[in-house]
Protein backbone atom coordinates (compact mmCIF):
# COMPACT_ATOMS: atom_id res chain seq x y z
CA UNK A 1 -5.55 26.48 -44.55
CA UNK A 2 -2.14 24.49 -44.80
CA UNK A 3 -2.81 20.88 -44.19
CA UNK A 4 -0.90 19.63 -41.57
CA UNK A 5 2.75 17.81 -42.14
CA UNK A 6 3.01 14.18 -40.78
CA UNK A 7 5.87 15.52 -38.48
CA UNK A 8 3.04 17.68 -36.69
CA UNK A 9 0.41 15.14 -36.77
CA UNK A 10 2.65 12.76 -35.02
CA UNK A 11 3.62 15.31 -32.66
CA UNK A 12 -0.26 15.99 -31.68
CA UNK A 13 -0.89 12.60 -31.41
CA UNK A 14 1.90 12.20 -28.74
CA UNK A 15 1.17 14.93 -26.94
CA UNK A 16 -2.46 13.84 -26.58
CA UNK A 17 -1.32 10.88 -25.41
CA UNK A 18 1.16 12.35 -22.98
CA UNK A 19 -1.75 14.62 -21.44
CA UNK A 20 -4.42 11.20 -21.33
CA UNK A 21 -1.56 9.71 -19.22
CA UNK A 22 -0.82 12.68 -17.26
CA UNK A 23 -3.99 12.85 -16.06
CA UNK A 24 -4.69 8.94 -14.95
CA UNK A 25 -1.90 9.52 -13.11
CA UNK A 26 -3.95 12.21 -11.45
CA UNK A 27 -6.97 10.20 -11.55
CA UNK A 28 -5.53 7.34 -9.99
CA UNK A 29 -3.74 9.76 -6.86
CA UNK A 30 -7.27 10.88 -6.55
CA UNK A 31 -8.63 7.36 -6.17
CA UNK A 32 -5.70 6.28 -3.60
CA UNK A 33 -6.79 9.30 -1.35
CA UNK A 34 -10.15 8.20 -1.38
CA UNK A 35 -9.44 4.46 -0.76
CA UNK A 36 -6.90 6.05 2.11
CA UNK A 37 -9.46 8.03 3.63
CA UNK A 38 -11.48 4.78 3.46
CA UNK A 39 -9.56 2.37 4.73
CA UNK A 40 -8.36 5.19 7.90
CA UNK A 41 -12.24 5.41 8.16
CA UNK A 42 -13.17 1.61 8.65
CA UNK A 43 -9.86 1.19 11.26
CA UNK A 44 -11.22 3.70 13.45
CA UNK A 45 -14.57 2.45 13.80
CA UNK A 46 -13.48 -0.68 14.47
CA UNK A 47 -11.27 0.33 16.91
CA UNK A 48 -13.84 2.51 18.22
CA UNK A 49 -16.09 -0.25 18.10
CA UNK A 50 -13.56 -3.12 19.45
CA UNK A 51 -12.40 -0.91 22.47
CA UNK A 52 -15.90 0.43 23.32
CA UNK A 53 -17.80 -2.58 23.59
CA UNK A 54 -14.78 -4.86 23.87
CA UNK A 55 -15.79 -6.70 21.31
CA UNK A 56 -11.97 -7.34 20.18
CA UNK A 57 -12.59 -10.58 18.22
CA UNK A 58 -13.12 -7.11 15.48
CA UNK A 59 -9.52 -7.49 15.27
CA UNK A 60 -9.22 -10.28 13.61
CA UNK A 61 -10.98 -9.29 10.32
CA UNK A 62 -9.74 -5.65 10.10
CA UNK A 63 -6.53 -6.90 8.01
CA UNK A 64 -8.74 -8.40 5.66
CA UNK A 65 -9.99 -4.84 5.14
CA UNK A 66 -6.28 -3.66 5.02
CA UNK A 67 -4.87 -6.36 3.14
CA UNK A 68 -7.82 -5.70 -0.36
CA UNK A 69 -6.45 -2.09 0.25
CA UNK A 70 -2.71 -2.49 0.37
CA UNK A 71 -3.09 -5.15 -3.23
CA UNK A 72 -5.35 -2.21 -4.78
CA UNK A 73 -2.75 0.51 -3.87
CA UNK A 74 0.36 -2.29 -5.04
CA UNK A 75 -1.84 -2.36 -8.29
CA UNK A 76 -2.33 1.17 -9.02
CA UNK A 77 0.95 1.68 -8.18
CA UNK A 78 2.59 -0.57 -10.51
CA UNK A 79 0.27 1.38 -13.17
CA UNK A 80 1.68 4.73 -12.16
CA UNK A 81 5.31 3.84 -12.29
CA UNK A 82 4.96 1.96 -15.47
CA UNK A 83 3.33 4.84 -16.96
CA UNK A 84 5.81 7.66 -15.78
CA UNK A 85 8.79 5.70 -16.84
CA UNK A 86 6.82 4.94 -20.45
CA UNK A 87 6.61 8.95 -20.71
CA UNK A 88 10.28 9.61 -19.59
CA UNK A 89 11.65 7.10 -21.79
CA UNK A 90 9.58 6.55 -24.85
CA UNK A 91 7.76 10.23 -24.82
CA UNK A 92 10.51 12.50 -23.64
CA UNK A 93 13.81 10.49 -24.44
CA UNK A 94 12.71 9.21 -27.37
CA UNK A 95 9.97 10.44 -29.64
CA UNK A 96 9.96 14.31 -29.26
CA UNK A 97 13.57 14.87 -29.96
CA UNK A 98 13.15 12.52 -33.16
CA UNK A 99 9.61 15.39 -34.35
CA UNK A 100 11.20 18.36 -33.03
CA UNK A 101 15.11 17.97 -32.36
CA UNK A 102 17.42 18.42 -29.27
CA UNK A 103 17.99 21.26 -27.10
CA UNK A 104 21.98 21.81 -26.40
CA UNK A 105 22.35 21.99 -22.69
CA UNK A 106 24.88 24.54 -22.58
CA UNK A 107 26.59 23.23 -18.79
CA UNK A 108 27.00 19.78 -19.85
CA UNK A 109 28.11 18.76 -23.08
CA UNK A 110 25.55 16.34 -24.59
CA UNK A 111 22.19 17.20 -25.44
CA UNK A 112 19.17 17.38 -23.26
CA UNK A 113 16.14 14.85 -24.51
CA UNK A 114 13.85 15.82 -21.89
CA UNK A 115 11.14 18.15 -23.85
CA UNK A 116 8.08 17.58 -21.54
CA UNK A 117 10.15 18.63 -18.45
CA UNK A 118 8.16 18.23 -15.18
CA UNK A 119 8.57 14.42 -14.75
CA UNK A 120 12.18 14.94 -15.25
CA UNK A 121 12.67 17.83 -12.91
CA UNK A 122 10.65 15.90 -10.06
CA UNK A 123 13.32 12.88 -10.64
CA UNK A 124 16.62 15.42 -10.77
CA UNK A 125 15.19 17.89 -7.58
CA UNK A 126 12.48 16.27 -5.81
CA UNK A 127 13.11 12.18 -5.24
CA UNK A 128 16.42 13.07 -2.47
CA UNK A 129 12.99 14.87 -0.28
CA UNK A 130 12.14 12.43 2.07
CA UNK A 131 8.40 14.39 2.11
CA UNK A 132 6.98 12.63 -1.40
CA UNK A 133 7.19 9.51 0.77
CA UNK A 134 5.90 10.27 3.69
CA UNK A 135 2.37 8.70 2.04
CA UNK A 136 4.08 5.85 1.42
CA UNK A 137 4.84 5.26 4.95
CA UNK A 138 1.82 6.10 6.69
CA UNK A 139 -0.11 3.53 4.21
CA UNK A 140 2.44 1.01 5.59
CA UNK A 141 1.74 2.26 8.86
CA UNK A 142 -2.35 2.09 8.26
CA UNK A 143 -1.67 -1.43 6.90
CA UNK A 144 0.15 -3.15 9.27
CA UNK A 145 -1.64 -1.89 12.68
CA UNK A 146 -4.14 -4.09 12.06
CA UNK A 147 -2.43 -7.22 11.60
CA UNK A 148 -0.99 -6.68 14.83
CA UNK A 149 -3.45 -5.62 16.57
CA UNK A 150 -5.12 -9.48 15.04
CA UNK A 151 -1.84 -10.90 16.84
CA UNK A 152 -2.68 -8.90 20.17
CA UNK A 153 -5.71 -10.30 19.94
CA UNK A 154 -4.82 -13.60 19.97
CA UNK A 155 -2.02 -12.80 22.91
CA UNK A 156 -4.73 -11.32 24.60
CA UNK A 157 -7.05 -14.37 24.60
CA UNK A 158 -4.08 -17.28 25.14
CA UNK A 159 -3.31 -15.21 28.65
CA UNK A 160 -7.00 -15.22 29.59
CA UNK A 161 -6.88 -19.10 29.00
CA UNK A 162 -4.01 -19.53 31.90
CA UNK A 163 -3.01 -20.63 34.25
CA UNK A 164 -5.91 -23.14 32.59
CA UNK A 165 -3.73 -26.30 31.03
CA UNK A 166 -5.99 -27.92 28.43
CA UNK A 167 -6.05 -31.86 27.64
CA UNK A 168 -4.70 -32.89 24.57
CA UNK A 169 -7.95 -33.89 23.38
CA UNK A 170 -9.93 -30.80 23.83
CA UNK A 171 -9.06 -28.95 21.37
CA UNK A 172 -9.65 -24.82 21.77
CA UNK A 173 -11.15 -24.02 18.56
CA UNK A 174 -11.62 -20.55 18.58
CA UNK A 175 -7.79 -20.46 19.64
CA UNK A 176 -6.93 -22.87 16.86
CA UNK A 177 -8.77 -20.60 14.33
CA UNK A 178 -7.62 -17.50 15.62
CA UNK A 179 -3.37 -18.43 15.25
CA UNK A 180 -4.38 -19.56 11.73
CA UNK A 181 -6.01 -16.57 10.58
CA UNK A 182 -2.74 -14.51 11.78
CA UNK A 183 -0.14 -17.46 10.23
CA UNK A 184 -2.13 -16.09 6.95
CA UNK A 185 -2.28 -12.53 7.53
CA UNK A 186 1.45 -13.35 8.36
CA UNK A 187 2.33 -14.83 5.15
CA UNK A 188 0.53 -12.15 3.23
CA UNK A 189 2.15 -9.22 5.18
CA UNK A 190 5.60 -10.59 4.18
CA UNK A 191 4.32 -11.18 0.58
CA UNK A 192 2.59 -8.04 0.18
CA UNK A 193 5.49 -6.13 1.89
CA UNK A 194 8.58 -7.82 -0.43
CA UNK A 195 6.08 -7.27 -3.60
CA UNK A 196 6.35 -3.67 -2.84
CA UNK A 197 10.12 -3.36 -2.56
CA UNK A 198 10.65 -5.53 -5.57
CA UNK A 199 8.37 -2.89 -7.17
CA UNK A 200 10.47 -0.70 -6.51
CA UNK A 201 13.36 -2.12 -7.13
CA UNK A 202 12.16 -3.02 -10.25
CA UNK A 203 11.58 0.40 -11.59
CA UNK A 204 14.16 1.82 -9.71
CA UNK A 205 16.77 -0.56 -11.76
CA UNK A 206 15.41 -0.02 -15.43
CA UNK A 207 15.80 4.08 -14.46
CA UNK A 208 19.19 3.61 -13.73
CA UNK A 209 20.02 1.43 -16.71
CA UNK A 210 18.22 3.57 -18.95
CA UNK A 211 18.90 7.06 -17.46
CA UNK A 212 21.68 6.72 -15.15
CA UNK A 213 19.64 7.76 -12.38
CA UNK A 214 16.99 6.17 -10.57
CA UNK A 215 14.30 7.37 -7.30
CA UNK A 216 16.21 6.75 -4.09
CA UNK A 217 16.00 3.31 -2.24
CA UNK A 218 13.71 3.33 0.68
């Protein structure tokens, strides 16, 4: 048997190692259905719950539910983007057409570098669809209902309270505790919410530098 060339051992080894991070890509899609179905899960209880037995003071810890989801999903996210630009760039662009050559493209007039083709044809055909982010807008959605629904809760409890005026001196705790825990989830909406489009933007900005092309801005 012909031993192996370095050429092809190096081409093995990066194909491995495209496949290992094709599939925690997959992996980690899996995981955000499951924390999706999850977090959809624990909402409707507690609304359930809340609504049922008006017990609405629920409402003000459901976004701490939603908020450990929305950082987990930021997290994972940042993972998958870094990884599918590392295997358009480095992978495709950059070490396959060094083992095995370029392809000429024969309707443009440079070469295509793009040897591992599905990430590429998703970013040329499928990031104009407005569908592929329809997941990222309903985990928005799922994320920020309960916030509000902790601010309607608070409405909810300072109209109970009139016409009542309260002294100065007597302070309304559970009031006083219940606009601080929504000044937080406040803060951490607007936080969380900027993090992702800087995410994006991120990504979307070293494409375009690199590529000349970049995912669409939502």
């Amino acid at each position: 048997m012909t031993p192996k060339s370095l050429d092809e051992r190096r081409l093995e080894a990066i194909l491995v190692e495209y496949g290992h991070l094709r599939s925690e890509i997959i992996e980690t899609v899996k995981l955000h259905l499951q924390l999706y179905t999850l977090l959809l899960s624990a909402v409707g209880v507690s609304l359930g719950y809340a609504f049922v037995n008006k017990a609405y003071e629920v409402f003000l810890v459901m976004p701490v539910v939603s908020f450990a989801f929305f950082y987990r999903w930021l997290w994972d996210q940042n993972s998958i983007m870094g990884i599918s630009y590392y295997q358009i760039v480095e992978i495709e662009r950059k070490k396959l057409p060094v083992l095995i050559g370029y392809v000429k493209n024969g309707s443009k007039d440079d070469y295509e570098t793009y040897w591992v083709g599905w990430q590429h044809f998703w970013n040329d055909n499928m990031l104009k669809n407005p569908l592929p982010r329809v997941h990222v807008y309903a985990i928005l959605l799922m994320f920020i209902l309960p916030v509000l629904f902790s601010i309607w809760r608070t409405l909810f409890y300072i109209q109970s309270l009139l016409p009542v005026s309260l002294p100065i001196t007597n302070i309304d705790w559970s009031l006083a505790i219940q606009i601080g825990l929504n000044c937080v989830y406040g803060i951490l909406l607007i936080h969380a919410l900027l993090t992702y489009r800087r995410l994006y933007s991120y990504y979307t900005g070293r494409y375009k530098k690199e590529l000349g092309y970049g995912p669409k801005q939502q």
